[in-house]
N, C-alpha and C. Protein backbone atom coordinates (compact mmCIF):
# COMPACT_ATOMS: atom_id res chain seq x y z
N UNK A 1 0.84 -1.16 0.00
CA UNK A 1 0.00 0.00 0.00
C UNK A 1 0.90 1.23 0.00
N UNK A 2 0.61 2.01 -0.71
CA UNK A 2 1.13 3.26 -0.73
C UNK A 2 1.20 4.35 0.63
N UNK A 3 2.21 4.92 0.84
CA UNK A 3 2.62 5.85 2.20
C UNK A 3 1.16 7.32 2.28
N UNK A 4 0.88 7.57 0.47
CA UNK A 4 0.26 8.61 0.64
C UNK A 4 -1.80 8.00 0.76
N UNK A 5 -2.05 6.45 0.42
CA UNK A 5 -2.88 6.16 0.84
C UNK A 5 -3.33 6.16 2.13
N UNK A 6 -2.32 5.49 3.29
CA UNK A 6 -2.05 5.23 4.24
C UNK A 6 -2.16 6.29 4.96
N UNK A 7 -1.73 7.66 4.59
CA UNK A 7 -1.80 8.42 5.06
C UNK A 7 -3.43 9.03 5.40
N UNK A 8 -3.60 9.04 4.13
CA UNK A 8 -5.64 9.32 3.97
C UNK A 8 -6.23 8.23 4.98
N UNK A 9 -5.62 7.80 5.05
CA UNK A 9 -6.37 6.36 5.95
C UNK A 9 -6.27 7.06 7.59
N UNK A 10 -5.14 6.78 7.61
CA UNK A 10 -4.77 7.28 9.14
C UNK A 10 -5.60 8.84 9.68
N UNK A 11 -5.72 9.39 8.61
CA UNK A 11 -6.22 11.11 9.09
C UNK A 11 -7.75 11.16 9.08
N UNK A 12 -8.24 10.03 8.29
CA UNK A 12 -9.74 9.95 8.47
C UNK A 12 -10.00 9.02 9.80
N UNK A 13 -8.96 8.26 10.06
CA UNK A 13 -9.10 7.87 11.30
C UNK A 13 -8.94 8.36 12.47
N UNK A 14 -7.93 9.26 12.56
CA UNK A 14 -7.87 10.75 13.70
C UNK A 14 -9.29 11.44 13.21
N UNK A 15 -9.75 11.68 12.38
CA UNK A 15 -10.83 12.84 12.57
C UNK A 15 -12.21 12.28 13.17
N UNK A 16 -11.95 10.64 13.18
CA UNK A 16 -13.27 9.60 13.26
C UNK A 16 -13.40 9.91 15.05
N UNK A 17 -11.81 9.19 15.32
CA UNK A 17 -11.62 9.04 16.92
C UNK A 17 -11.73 10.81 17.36
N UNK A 18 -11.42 11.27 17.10
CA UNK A 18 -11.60 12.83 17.89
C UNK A 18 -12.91 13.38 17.74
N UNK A 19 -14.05 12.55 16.53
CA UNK A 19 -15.46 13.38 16.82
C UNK A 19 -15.88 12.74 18.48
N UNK A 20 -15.37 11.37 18.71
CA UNK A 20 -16.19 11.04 19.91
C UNK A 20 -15.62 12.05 21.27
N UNK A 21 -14.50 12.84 21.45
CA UNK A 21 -13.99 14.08 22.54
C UNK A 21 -14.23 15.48 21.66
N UNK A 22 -15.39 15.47 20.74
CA UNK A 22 -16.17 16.86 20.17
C UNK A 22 -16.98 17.20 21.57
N UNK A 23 -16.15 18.86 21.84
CA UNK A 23 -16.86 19.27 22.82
C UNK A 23 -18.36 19.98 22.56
N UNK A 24 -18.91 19.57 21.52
CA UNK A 24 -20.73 19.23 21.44
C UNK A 24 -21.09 17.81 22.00
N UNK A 25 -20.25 16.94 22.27
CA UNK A 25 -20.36 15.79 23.09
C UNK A 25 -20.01 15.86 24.50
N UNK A 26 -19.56 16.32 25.05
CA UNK A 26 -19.15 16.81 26.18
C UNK A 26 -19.78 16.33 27.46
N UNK A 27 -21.05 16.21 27.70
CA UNK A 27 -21.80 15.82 28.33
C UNK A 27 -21.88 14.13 28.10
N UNK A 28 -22.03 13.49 27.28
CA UNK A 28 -21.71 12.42 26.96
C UNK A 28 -20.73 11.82 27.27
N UNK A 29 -19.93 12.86 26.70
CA UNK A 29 -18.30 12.44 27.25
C UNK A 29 -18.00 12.02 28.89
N UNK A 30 -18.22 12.85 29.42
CA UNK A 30 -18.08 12.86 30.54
C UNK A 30 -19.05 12.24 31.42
N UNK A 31 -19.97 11.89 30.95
CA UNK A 31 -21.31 10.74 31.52
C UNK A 31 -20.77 9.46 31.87
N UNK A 32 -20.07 9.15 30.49
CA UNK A 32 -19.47 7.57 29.84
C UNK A 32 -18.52 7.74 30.16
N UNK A 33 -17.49 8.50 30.74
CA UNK A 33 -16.28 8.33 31.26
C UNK A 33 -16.70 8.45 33.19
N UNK A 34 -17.75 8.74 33.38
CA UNK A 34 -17.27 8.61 35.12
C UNK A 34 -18.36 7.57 35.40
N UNK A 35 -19.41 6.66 34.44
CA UNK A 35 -19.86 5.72 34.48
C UNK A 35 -19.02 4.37 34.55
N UNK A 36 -17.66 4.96 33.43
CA UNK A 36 -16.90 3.93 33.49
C UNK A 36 -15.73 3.96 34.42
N UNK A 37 -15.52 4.83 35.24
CA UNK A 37 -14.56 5.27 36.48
C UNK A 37 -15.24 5.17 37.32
N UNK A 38 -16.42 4.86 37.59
CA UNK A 38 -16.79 4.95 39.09
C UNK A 38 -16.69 4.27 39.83
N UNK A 39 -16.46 4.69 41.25
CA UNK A 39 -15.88 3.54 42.48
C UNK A 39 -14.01 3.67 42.09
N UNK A 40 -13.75 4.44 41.23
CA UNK A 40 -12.35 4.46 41.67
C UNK A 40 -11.73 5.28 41.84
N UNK A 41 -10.37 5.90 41.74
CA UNK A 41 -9.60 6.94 42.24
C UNK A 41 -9.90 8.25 41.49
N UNK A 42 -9.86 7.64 40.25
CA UNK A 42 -9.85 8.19 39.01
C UNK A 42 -11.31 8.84 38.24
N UNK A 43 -12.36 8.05 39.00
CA UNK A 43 -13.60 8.16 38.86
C UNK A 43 -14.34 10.19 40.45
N UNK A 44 -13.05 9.71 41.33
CA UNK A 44 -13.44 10.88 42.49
C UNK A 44 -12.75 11.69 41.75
N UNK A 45 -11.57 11.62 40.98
CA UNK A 45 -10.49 12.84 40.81
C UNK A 45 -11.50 13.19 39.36
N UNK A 46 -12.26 12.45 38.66
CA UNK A 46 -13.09 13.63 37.48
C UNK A 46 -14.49 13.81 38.05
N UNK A 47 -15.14 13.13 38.81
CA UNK A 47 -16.39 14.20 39.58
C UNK A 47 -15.85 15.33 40.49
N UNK A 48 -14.67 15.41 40.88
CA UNK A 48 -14.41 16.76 41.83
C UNK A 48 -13.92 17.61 40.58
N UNK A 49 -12.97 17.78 39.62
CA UNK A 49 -12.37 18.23 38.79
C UNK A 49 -13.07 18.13 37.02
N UNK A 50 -14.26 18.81 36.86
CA UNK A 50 -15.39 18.73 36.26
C UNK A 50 -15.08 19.53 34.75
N UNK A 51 -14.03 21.04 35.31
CA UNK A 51 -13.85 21.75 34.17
C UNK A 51 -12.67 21.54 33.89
N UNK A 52 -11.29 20.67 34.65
CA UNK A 52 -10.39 20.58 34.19
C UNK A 52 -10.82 19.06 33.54
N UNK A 53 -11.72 18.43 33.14
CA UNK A 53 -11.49 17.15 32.62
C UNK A 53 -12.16 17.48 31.21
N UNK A 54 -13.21 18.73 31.13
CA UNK A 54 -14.01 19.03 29.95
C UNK A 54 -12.71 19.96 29.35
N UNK A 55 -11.95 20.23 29.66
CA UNK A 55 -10.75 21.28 29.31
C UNK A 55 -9.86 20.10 28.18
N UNK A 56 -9.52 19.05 29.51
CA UNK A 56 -8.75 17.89 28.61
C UNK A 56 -9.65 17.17 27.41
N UNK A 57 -10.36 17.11 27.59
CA UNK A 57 -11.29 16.76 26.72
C UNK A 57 -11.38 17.59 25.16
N UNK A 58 -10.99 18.81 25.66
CA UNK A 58 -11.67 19.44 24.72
C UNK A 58 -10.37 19.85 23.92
N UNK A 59 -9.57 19.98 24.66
CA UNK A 59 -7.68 19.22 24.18
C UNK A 59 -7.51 18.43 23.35
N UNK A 60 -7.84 17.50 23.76
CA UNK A 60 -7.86 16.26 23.02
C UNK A 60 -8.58 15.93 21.83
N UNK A 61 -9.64 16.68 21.66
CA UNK A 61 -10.60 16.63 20.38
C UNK A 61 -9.51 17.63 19.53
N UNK A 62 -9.15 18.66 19.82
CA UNK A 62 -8.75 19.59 19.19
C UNK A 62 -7.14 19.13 18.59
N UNK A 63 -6.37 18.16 19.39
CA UNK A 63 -5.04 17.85 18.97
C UNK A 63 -5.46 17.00 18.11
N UNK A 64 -6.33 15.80 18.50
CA UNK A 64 -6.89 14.86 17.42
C UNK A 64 -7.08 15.11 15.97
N UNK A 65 -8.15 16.18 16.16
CA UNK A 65 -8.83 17.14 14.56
C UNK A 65 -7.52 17.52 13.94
N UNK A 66 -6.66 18.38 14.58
CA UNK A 66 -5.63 18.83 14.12
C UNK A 66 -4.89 18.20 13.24
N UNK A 67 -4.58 16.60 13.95
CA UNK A 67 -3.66 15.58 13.69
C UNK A 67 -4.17 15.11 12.12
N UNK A 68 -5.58 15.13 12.40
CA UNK A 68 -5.87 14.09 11.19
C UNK A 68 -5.94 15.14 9.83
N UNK A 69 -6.58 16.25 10.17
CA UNK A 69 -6.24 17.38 8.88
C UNK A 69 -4.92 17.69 8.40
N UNK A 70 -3.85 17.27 9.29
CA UNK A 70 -2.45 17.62 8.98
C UNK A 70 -2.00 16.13 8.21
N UNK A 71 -2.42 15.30 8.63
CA UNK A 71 -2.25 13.82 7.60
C UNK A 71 -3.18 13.75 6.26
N UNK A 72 -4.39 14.50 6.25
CA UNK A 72 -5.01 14.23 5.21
C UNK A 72 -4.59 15.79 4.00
N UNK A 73 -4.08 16.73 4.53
CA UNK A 73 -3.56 17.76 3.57
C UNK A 73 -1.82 17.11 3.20
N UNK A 74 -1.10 16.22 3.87
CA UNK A 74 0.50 16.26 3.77
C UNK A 74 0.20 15.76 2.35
N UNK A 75 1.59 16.38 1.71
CA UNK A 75 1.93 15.88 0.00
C UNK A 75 1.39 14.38 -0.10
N UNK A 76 1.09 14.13 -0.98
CA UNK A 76 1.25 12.73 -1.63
C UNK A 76 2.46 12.53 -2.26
N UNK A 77 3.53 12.01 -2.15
CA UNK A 77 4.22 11.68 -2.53
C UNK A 77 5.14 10.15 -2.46
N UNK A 78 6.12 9.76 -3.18
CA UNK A 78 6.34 8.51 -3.50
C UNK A 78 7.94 8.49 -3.17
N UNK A 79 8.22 8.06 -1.99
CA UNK A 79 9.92 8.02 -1.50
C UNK A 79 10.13 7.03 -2.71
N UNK A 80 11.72 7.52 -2.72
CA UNK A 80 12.50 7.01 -3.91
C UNK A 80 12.80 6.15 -3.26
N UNK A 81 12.99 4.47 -3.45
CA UNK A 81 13.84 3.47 -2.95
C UNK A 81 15.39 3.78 -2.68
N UNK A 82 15.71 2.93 -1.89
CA UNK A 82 17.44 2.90 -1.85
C UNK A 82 17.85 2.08 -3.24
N UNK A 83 19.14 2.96 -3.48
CA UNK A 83 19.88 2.40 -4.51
C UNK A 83 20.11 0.99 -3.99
N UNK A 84 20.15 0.36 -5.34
CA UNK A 84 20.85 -1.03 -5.18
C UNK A 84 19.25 -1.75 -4.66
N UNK A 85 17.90 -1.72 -4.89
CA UNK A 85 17.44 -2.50 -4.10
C UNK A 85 16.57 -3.05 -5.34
N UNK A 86 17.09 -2.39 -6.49
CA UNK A 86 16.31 -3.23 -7.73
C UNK A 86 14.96 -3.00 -8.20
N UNK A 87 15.00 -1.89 -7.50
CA UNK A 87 13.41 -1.40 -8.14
C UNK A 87 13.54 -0.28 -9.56
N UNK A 88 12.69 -1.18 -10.42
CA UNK A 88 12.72 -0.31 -11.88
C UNK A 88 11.79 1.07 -12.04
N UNK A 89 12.76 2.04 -12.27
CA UNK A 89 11.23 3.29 -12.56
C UNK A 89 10.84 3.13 -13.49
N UNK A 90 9.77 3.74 -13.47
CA UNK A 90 8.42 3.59 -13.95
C UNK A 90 8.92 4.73 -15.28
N UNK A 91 9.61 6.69 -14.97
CA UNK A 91 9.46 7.39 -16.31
C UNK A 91 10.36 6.64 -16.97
N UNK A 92 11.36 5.81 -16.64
CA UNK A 92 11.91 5.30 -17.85
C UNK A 92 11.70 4.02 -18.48
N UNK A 93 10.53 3.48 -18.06
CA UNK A 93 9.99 2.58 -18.63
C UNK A 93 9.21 2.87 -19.57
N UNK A 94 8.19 3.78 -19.30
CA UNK A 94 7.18 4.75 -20.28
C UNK A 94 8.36 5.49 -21.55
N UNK A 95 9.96 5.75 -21.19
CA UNK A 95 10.40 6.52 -21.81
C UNK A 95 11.00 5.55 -22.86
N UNK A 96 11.19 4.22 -22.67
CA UNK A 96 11.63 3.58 -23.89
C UNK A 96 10.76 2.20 -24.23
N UNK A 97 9.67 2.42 -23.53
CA UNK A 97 8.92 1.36 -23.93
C UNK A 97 9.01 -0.01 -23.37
N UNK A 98 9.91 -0.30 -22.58
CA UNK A 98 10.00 -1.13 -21.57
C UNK A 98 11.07 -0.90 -20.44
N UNK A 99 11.42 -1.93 -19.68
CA UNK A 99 12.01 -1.41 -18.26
C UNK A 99 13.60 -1.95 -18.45
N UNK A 100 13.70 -1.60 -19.21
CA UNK A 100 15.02 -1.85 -19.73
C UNK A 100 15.90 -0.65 -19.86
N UNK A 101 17.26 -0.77 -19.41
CA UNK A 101 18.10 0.25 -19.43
C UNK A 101 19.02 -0.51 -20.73
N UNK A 102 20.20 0.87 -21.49
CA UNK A 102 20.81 0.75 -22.48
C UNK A 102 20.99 -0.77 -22.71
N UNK A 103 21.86 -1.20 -21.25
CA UNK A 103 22.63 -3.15 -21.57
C UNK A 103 21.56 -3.77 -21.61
N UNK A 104 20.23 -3.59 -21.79
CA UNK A 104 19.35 -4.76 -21.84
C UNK A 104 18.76 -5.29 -20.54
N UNK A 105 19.61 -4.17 -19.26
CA UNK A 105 18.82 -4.89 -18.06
C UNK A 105 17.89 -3.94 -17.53
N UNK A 106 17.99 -4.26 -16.12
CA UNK A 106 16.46 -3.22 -15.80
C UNK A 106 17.60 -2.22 -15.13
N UNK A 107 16.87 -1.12 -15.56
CA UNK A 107 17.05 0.36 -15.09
C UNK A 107 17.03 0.34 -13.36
N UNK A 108 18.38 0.44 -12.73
CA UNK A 108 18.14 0.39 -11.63
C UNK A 108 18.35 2.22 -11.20
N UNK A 109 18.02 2.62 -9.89
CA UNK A 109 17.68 3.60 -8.84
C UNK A 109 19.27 4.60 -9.12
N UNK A 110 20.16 3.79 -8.69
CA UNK A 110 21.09 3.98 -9.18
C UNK A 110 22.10 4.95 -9.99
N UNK A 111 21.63 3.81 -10.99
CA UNK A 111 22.22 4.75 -12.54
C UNK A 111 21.14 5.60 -13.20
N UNK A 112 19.75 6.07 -12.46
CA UNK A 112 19.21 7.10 -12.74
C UNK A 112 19.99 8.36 -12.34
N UNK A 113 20.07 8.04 -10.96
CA UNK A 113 20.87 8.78 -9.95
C UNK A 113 22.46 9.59 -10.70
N UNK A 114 22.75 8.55 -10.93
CA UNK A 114 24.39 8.98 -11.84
C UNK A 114 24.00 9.97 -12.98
N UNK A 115 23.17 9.00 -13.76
CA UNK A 115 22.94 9.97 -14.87
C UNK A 115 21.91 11.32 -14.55
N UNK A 116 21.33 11.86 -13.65
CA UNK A 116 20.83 13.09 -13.35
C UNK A 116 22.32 13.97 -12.95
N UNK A 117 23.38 13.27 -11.87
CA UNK A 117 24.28 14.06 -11.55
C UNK A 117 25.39 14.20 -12.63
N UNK A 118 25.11 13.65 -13.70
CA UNK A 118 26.66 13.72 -14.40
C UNK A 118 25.59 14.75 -15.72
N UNK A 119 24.63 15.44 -15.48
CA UNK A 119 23.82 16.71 -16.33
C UNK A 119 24.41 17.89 -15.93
């Protein structure tokens, strides 16, 4: 799978997980979180601390949203392999009609590389 698919993937998945800490949920939020804390430490420390937990909350939606708009705007783009690992490009396959370099073999990463720096 591609890095820039993956990427769309991942940022629709931050924007999925951060609608459920949307502080229009808030009340919810915090229903279902001291329903599911209650009777413990953690359950007294967010019924006493009411606006610092809707604060984190509302943190957390907001780093979330952030996260996933910053993955779903990043470039699409296609890292170049490491030399030497035998992967044929693609413009110079389109450029001579198959994936063949001058000797008849495949166009490696490489001697693209050489031949851009020796221009």
């Amino acid at each position: 799978m591609s890095a820039a698919r993956n990427d769309g993937r991942r940022g629709v998945a931050w924007m999925i997980g951060s609608f459920a800490a949307c502080p229009c949920h808030l009340p919810l939020t915090l229903a279902a979180l001291t329903a599911a804390l209650g009777g413990t430490a953690a359950g007294a420390l967010l019924r006493d601390h009411l606006i610092l937990a809707g604060a984190l909350v509302t943190g957390v939606w907001l780093l979330g949203t952030a996260r996933g708009v910053w993955l779903l705007r990043r470039p699409r783009t296609c890292p170049m392999p490491a030399a030497g690992s035998g992967a044929r490009v693609d413009r110079q396959r389109t450029a001579t009609g198959s994936g063949e370099g001058p000797d008849g073999g495949p166009v490696r990463v490489a001697t693209l590389a050489q031949d851009t720096l020796r221009r």
